[in-house]
C-alpha atoms as a PDB file:
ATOM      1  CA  UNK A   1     144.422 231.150 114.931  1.00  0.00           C
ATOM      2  CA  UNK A   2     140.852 231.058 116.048  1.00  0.00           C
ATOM      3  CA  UNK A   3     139.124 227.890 114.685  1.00  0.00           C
ATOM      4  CA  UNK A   4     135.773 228.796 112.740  1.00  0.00           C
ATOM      5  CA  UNK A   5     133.030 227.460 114.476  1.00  0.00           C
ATOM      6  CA  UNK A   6     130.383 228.353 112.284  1.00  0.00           C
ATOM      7  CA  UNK A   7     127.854 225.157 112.422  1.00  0.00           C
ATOM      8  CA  UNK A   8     127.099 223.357 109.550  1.00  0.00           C
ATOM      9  CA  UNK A   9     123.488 222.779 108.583  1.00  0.00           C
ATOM     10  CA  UNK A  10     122.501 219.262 107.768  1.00  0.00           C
ATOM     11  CA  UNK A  11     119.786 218.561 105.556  1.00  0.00           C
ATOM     12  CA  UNK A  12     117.053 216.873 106.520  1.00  0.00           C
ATOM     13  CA  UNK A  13     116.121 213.041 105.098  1.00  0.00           C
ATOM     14  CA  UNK A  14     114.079 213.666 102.175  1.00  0.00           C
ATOM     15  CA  UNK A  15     110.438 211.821 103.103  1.00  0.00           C
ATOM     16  CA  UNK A  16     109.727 208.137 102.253  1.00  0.00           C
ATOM     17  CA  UNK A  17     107.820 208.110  98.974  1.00  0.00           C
ATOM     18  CA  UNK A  18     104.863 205.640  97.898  1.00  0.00           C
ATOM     19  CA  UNK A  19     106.770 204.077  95.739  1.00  0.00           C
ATOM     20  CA  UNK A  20     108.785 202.460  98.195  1.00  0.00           C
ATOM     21  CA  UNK A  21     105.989 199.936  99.335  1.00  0.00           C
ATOM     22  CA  UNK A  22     106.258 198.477  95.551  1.00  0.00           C
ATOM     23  CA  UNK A  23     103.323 198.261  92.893  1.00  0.00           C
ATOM     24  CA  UNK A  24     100.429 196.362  91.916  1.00  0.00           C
ATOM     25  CA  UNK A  25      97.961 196.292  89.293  1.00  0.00           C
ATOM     26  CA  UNK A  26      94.005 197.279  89.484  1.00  0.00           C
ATOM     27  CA  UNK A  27      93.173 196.547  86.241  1.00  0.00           C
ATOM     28  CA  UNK A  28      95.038 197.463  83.427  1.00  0.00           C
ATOM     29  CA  UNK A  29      96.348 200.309  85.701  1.00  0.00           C
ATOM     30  CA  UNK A  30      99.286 200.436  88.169  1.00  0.00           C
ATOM     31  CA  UNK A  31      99.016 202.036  91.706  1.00  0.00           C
ATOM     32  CA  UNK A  32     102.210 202.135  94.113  1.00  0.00           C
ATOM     33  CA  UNK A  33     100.575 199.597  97.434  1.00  0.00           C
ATOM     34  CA  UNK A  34     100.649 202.336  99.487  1.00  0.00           C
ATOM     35  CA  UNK A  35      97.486 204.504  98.835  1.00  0.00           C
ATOM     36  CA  UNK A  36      95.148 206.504 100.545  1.00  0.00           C
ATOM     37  CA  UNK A  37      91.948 206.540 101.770  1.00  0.00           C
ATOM     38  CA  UNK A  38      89.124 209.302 102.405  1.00  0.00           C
ATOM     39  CA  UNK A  39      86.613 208.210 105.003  1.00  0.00           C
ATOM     40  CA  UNK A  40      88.458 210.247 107.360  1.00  0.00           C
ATOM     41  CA  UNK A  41      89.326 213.292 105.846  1.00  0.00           C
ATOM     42  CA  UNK A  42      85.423 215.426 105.926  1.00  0.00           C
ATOM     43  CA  UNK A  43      85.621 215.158 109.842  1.00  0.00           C
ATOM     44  CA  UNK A  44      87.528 215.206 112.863  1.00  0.00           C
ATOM     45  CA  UNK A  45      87.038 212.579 115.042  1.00  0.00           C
ATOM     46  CA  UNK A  46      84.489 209.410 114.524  1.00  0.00           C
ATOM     47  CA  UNK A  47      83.441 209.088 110.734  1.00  0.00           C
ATOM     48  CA  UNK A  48      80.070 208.131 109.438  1.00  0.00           C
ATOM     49  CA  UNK A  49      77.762 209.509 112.217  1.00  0.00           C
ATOM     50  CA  UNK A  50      75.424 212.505 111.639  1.00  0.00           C
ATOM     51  CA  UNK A  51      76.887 215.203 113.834  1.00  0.00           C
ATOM     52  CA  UNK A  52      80.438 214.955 112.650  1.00  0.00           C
ATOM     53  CA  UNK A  53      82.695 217.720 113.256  1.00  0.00           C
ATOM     54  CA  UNK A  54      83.670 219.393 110.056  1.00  0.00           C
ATOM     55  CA  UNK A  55      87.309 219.445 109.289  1.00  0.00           C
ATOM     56  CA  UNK A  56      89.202 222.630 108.287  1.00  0.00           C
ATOM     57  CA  UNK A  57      88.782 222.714 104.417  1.00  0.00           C
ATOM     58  CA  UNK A  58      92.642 223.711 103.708  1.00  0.00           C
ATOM     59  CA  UNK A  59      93.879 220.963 105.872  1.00  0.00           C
ATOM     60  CA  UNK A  60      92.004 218.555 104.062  1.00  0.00           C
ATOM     61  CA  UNK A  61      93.413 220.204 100.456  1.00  0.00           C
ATOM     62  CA  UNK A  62      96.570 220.349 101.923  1.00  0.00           C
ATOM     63  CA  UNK A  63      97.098 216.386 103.348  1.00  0.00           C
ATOM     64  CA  UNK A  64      95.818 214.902  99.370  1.00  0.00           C
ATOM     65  CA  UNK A  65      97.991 217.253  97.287  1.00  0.00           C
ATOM     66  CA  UNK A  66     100.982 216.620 100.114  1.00  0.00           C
ATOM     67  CA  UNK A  67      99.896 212.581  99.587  1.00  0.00           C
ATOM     68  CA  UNK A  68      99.954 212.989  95.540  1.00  0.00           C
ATOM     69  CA  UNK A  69     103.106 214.677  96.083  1.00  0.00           C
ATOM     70  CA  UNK A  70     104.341 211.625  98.002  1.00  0.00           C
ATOM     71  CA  UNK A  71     103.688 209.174  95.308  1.00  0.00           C
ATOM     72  CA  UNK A  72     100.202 208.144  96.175  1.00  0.00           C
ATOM     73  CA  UNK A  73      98.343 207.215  92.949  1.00  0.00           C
ATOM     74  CA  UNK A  74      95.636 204.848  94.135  1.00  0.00           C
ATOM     75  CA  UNK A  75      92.950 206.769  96.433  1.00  0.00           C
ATOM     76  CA  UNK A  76      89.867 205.637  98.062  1.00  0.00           C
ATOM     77  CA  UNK A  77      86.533 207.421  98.609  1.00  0.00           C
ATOM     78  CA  UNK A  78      82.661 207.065  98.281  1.00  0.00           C
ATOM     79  CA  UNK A  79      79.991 209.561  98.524  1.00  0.00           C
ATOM     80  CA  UNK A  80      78.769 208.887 101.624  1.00  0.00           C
ATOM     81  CA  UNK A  81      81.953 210.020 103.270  1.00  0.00           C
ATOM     82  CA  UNK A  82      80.811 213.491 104.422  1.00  0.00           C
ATOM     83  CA  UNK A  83      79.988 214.784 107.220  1.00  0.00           C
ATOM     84  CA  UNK A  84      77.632 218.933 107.931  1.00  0.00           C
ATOM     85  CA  UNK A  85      80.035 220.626 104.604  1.00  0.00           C
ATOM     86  CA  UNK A  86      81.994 218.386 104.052  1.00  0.00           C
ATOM     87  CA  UNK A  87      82.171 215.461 100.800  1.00  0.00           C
ATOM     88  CA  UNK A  88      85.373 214.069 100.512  1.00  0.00           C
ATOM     89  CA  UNK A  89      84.485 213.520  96.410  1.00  0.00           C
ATOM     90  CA  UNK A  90      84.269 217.222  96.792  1.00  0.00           C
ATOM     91  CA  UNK A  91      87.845 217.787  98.645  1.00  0.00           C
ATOM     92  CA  UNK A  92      89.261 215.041  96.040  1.00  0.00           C
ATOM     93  CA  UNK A  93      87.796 217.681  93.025  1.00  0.00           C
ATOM     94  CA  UNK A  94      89.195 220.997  94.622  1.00  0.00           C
ATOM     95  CA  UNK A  95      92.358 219.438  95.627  1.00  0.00           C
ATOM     96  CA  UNK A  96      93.548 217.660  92.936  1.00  0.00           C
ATOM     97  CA  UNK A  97      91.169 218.296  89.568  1.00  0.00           C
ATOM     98  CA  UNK A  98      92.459 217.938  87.087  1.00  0.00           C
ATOM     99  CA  UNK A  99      93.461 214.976  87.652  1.00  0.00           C
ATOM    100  CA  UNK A 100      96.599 213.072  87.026  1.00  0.00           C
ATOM    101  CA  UNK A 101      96.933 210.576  84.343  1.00  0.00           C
ATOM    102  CA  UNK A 102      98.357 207.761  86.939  1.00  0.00           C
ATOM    103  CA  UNK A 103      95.977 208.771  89.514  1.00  0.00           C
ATOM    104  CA  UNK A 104      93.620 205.870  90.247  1.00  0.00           C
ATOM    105  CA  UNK A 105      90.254 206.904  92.234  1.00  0.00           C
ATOM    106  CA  UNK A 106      88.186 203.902  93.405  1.00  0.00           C
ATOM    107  CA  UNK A 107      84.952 204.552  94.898  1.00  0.00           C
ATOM    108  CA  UNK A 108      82.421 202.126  96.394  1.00  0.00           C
ATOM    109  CA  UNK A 109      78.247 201.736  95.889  1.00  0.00           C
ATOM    110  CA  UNK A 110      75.689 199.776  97.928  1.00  0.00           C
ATOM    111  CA  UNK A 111      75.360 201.923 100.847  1.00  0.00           C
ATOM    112  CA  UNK A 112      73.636 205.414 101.164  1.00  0.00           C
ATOM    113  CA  UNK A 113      73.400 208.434 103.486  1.00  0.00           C
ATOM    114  CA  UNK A 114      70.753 210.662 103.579  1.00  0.00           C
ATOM    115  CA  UNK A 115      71.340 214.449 103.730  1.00  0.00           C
ATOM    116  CA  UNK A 116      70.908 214.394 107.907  1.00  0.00           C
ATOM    117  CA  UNK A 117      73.330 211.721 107.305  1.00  0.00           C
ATOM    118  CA  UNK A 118      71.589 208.749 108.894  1.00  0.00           C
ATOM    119  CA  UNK A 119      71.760 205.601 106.759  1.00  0.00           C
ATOM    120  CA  UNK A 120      69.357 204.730 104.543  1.00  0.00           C
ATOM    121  CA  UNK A 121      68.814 201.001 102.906  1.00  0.00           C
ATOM    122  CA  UNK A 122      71.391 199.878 100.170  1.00  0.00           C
ATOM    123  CA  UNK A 123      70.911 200.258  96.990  1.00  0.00           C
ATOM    124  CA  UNK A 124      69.649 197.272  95.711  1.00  0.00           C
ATOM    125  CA  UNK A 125      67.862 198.381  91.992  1.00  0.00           C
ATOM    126  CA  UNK A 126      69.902 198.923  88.587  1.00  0.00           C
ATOM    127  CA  UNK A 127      68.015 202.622  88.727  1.00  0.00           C
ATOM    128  CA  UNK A 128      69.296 203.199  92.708  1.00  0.00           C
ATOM    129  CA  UNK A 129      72.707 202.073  91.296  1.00  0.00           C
ATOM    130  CA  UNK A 130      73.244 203.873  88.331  1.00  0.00           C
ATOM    131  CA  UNK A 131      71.911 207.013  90.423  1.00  0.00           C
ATOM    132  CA  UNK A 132      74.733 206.555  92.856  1.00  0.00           C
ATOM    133  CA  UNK A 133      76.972 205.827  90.390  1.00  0.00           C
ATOM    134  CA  UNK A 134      76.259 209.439  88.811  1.00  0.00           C
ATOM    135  CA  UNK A 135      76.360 210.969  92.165  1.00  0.00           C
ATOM    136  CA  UNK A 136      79.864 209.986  92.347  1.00  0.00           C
ATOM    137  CA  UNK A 137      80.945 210.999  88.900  1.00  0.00           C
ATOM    138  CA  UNK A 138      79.057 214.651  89.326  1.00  0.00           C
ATOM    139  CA  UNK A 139      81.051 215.299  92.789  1.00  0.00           C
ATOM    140  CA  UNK A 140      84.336 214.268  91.217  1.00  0.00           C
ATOM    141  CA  UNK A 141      83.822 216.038  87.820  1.00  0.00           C
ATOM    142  CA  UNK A 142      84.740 213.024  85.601  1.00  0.00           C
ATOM    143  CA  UNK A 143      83.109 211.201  83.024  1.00  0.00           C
ATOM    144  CA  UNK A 144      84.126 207.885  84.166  1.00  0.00           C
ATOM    145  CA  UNK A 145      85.276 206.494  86.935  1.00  0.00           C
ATOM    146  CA  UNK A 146      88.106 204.014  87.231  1.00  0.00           C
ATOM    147  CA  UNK A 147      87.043 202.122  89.955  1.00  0.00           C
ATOM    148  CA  UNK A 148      83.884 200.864  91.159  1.00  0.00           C
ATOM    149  CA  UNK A 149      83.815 198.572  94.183  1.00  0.00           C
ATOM    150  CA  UNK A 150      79.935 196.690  95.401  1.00  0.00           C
ATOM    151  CA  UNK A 151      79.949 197.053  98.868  1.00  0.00           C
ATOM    152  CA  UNK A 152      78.152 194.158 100.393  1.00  0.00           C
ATOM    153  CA  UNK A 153      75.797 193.707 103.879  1.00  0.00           C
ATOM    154  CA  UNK A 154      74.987 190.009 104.560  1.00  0.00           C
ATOM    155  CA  UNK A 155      75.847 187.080 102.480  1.00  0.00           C
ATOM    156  CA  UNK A 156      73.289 187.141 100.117  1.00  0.00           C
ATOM    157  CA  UNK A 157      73.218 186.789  96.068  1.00  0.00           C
ATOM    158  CA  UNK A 158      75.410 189.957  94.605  1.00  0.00           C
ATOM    159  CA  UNK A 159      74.578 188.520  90.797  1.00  0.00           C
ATOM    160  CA  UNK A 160      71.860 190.997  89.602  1.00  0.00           C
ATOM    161  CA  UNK A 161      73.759 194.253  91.449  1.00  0.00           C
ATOM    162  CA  UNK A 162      77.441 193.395  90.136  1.00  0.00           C
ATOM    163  CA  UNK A 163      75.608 192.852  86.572  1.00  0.00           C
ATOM    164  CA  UNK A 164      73.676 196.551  86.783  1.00  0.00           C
ATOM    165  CA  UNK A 165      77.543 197.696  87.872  1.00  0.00           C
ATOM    166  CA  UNK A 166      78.752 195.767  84.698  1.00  0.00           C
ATOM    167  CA  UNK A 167      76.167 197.475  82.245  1.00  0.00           C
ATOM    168  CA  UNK A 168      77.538 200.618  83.386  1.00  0.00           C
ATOM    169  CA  UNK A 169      80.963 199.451  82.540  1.00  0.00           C
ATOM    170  CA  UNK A 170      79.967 198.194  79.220  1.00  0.00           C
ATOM    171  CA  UNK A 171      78.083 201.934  78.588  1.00  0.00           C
ATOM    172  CA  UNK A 172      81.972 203.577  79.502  1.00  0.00           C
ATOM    173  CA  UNK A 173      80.878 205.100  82.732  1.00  0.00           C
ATOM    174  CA  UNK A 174      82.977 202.452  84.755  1.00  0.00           C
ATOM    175  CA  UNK A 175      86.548 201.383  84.069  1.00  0.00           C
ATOM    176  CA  UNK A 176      86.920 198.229  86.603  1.00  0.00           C
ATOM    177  CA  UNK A 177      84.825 196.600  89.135  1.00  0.00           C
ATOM    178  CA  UNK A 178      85.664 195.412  92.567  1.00  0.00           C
ATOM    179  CA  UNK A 179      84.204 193.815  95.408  1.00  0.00           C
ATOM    180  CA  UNK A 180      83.768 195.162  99.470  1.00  0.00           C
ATOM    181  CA  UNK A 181      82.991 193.079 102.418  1.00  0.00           C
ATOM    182  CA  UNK A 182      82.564 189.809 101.216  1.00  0.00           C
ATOM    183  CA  UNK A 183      82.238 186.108 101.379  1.00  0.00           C
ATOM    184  CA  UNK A 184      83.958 183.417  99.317  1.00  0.00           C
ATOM    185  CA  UNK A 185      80.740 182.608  97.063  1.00  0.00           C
ATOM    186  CA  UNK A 186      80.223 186.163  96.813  1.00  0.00           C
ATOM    187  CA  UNK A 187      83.359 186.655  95.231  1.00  0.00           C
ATOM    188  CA  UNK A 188      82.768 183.403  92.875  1.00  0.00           C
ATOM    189  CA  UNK A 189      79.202 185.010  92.059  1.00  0.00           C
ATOM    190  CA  UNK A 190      80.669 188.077  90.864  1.00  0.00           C
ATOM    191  CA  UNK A 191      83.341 186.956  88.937  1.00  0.00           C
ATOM    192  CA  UNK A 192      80.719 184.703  86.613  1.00  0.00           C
ATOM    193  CA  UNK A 193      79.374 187.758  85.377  1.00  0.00           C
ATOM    194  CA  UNK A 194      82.327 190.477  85.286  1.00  0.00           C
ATOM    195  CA  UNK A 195      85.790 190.642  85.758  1.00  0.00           C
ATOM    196  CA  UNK A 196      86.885 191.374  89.844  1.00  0.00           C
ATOM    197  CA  UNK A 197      90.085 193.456  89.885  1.00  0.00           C
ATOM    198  CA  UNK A 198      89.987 194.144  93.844  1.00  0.00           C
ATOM    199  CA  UNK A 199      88.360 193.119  96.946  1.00  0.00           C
ATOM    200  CA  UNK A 200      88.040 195.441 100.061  1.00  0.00           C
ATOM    201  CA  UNK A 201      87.946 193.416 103.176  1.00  0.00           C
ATOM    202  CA  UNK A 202      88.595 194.332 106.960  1.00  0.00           C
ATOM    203  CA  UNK A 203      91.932 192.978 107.607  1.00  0.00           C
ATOM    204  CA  UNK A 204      94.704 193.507 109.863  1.00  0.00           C
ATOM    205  CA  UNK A 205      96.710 192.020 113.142  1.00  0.00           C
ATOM    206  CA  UNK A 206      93.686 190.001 114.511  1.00  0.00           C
ATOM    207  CA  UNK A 207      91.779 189.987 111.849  1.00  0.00           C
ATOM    208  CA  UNK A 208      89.303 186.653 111.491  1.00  0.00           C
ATOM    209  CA  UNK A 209      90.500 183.515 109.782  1.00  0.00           C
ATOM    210  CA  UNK A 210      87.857 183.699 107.295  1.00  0.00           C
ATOM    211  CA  UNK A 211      89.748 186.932 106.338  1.00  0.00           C
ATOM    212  CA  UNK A 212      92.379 185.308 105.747  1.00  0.00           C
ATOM    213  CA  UNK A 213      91.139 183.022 103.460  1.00  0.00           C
ATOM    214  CA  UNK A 214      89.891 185.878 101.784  1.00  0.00           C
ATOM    215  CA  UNK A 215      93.290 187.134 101.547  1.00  0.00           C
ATOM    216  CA  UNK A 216      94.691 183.656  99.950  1.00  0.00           C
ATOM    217  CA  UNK A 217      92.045 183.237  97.576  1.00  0.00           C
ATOM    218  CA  UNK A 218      93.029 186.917  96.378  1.00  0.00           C
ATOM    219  CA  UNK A 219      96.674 186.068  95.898  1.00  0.00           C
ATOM    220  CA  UNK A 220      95.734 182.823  94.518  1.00  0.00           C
ATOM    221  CA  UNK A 221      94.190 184.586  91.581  1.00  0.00           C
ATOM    222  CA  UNK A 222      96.121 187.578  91.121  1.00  0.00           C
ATOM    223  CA  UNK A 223      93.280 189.785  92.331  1.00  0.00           C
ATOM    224  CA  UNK A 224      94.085 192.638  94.744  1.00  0.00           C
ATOM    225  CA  UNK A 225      92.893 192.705  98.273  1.00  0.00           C
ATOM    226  CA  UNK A 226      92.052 195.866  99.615  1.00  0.00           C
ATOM    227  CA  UNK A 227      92.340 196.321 103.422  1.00  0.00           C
ATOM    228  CA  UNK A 228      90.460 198.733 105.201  1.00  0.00           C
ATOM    229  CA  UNK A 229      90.683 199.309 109.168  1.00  0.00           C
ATOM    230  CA  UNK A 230      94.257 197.916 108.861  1.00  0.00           C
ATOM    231  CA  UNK A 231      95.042 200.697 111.944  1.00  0.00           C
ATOM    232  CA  UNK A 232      91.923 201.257 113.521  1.00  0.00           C
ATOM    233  CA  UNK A 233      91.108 197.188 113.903  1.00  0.00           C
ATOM    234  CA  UNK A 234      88.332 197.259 116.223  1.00  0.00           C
ATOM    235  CA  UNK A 235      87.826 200.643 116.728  1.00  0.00           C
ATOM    236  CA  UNK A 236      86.890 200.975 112.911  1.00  0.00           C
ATOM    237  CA  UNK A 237      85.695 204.107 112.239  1.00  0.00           C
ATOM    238  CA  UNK A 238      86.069 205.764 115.557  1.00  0.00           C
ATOM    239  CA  UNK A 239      90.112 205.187 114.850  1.00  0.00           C
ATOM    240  CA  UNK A 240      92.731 203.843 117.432  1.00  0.00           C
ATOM    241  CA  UNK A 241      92.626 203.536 120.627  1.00  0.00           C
ATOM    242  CA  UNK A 242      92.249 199.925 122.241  1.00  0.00           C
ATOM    243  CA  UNK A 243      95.704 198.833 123.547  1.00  0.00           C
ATOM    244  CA  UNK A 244      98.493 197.781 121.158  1.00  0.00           C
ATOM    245  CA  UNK A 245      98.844 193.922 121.883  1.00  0.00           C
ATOM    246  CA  UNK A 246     102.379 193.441 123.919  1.00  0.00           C
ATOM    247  CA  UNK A 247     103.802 192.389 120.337  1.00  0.00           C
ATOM    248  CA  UNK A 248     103.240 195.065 118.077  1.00  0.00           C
ATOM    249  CA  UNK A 249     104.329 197.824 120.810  1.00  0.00           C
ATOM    250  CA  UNK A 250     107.798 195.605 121.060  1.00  0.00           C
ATOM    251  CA  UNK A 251     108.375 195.618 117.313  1.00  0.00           C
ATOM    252  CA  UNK A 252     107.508 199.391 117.465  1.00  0.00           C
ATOM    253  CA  UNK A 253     109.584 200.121 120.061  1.00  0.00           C
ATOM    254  CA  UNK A 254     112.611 198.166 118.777  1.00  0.00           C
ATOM    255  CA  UNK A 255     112.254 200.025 115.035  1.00  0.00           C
ATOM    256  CA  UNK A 256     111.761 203.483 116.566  1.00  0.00           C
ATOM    257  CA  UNK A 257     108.386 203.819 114.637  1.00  0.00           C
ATOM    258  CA  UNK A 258     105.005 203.953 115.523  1.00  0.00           C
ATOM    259  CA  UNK A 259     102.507 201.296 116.331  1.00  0.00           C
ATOM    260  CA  UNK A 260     100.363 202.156 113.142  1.00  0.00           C
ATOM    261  CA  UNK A 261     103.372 201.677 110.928  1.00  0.00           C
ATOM    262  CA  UNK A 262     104.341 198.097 112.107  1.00  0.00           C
ATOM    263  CA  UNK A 263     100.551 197.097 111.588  1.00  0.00           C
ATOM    264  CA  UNK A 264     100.987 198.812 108.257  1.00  0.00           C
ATOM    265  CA  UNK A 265     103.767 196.881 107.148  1.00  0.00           C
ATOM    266  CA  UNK A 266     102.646 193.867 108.653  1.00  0.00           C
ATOM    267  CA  UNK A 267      99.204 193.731 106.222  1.00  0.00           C
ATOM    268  CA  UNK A 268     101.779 194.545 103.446  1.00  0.00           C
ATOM    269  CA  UNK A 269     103.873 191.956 104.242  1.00  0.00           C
ATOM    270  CA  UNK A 270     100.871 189.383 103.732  1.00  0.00           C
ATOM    271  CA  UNK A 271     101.105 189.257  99.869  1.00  0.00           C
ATOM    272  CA  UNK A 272     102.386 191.575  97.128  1.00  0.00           C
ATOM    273  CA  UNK A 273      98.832 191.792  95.614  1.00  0.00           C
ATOM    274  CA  UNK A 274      97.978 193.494  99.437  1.00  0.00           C
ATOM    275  CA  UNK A 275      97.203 197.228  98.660  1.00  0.00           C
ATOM    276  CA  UNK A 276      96.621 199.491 101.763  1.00  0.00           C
ATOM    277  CA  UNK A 277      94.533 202.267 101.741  1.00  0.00           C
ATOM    278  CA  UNK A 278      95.246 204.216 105.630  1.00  0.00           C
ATOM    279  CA  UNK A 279      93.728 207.477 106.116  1.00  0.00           C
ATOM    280  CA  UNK A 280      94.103 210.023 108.018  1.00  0.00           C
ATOM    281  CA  UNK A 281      93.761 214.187 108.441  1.00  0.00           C
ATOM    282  CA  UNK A 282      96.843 215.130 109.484  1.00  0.00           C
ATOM    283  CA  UNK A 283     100.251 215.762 107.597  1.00  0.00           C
ATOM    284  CA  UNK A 284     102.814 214.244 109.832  1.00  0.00           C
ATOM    285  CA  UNK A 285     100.235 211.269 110.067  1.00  0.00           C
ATOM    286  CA  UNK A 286     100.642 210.978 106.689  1.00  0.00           C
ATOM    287  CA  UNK A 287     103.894 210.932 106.056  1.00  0.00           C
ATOM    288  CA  UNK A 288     103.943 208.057 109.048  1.00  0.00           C
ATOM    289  CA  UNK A 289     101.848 205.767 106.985  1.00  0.00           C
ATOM    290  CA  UNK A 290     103.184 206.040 103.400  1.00  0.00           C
ATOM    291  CA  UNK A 291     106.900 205.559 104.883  1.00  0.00           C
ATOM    292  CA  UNK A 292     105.830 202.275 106.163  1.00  0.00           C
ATOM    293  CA  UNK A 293     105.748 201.235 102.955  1.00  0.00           C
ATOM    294  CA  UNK A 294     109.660 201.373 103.545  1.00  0.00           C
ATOM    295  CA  UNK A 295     109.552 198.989 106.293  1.00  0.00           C
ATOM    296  CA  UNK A 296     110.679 195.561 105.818  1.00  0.00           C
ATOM    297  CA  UNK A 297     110.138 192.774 108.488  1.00  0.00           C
ATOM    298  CA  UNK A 298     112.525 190.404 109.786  1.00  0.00           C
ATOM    299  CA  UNK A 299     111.564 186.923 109.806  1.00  0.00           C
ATOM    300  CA  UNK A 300     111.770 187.034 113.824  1.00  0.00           C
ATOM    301  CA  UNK A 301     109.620 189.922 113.696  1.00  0.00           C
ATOM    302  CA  UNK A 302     106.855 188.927 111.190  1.00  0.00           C
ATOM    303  CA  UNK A 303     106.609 185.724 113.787  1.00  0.00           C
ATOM    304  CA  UNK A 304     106.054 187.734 116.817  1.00  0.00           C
ATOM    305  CA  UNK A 305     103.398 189.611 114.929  1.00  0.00           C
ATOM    306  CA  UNK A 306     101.436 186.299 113.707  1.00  0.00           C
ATOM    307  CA  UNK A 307     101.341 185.706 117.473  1.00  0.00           C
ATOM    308  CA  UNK A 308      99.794 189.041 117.994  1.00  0.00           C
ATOM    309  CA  UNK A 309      97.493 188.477 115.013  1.00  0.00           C
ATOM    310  CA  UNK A 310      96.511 184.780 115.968  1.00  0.00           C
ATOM    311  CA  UNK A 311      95.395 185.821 119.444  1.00  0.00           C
END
């Protein structure tokens, strides 16, 4: 009798989900660590420059609902990511209004783009503030919005801007305040006139020793630290693309996963109050970076990496 050789399918692995990487808390609000963040998503190619290339609309809808869909509660933008017709507050409305009840968006003040998209000085005034503040709540379509973060250039007093940011909290258009790109005393400054529920920092393998202190003085007050450029490192907004140091390509290599995802994991693996926030534009990209949320570090292998990040 003739055997049946009809094959059988095999399903395929259901994806890794954010809630994998664990929680956290921004406030009185919990996000899964894994998130995702915007700059990326109005353009192909370098982000933040005038004569970006636009990226596809659809694609763009398609890689936040796919991330929601994934677990991804905690998303980052700002209104000055955009790039000629595209605002990623914009994709964020058409994609996913309305929006979730778990769905945390956090968006950042300070800086400001004009409409050619050159940079134009911070905001510095409660008026200037308050006016970018609206901008953001008009291009999402909300009435609040649950995270505000002060980004910061230099190292000078943040006092009288994080208090115009907590007026605005007080009035109900904010929910929580958070800090980007600073200093110690910055952080101390801010905290004597609001709660701080976050701090976005540039951190990742190589990252400077005063960010890690940054990163310590987070966990030692229970106050989530935000890295952005945990991928792109140096190349910050242009993306990857300096060589992998020798350790992070052995790691990769040995786990069968992409560079990317061991530096993901590795930032993770700094704290459990470490949120990351990678972006990107493309589906499978994105699937990449939420599923190393999934992987854990051996002891041997978190070593070779603090090599790699020590220099």
């Amino acid at each position: 009798m003739a055997s049946d050789t009809t094959p059988v399918s095999v399903p395929a692995a259901a994806p890794v989900t954010a809630a994998a990487s664990g929680s956290w808390t921004l406030g009185d609000r919990t996000v899964h660590r894994i998130g995702f963040g915007t700059m990326r998503l109005p353009q192909t190619g370098r982000a933040l420059v005038p004569d970006a290339v636009p990226r596809d609309r659809e694609q763009a809808v398609r890689v936040l609902r796919r991330a929601v869909e994934l677990g991804v509660n905690h998303l980052d933008t700002a209104a000055f990511y955009f790039s000629p017709l595209r605002s990623a507050n914009e994709l964020i409305n058409r994609a996913l209004a309305p929006y979730a009840d778990d769905l945390v968006i956090a968006t950042k003040v300070g800086p400001g783009r004009g409409l050619d998209g050159e940079w134009v000085e911070h905001a510095r005034t409660p008026e200037r503030l308050r006016g970018q503040v609206e901008e953001n709540l008009r291009q999402l379509g909300r009435d609040h919005l649950d995270l505000v973060n002060l980004r910061i250039s230099g190292t000078d007093s943040v006092a009288e801007r994080f208090g115009a940011l907590a007026e605005l909290r007080q009035a109900g258009l904010i929910r929580h305040l958070g800090l980007s790109n600073i200093h110690p005393h910055q952080l101390a400054e801010a905290q004597a006139v609001a709660p701080v529920v976050c701090v976005q920092n540039p951190y990742g393998i190589g990252a400077s020793p005063e960010q890690d202190a940054v990163l310590r003085l987070c966990g030692e007050q229970g106050i989530a630290f935000v890295p952005f450029y945990a991928i792109a490192g140096a190349g910050r907004e242009s993306g990857t693309g300096a060589a992998e140091p020798a350790q992070v390509r052995a790691v990769a290599q040995a786990r069968g996963v992409g560079p990317a995802q061991v530096r993901l994991a590795w930032t993770l693996h700094q704290g459990p109050h470490v949120l990351a926030i990678p972006g990107t534009g493309d589906l499978a990209h994105l699937e990449d970076n939420i599923a190393a949320g999934a992987l854990r570090l051996s002891p041997e292998e978190l070593a070779l990496l603090q090599e790699a990040h020590a220099g």
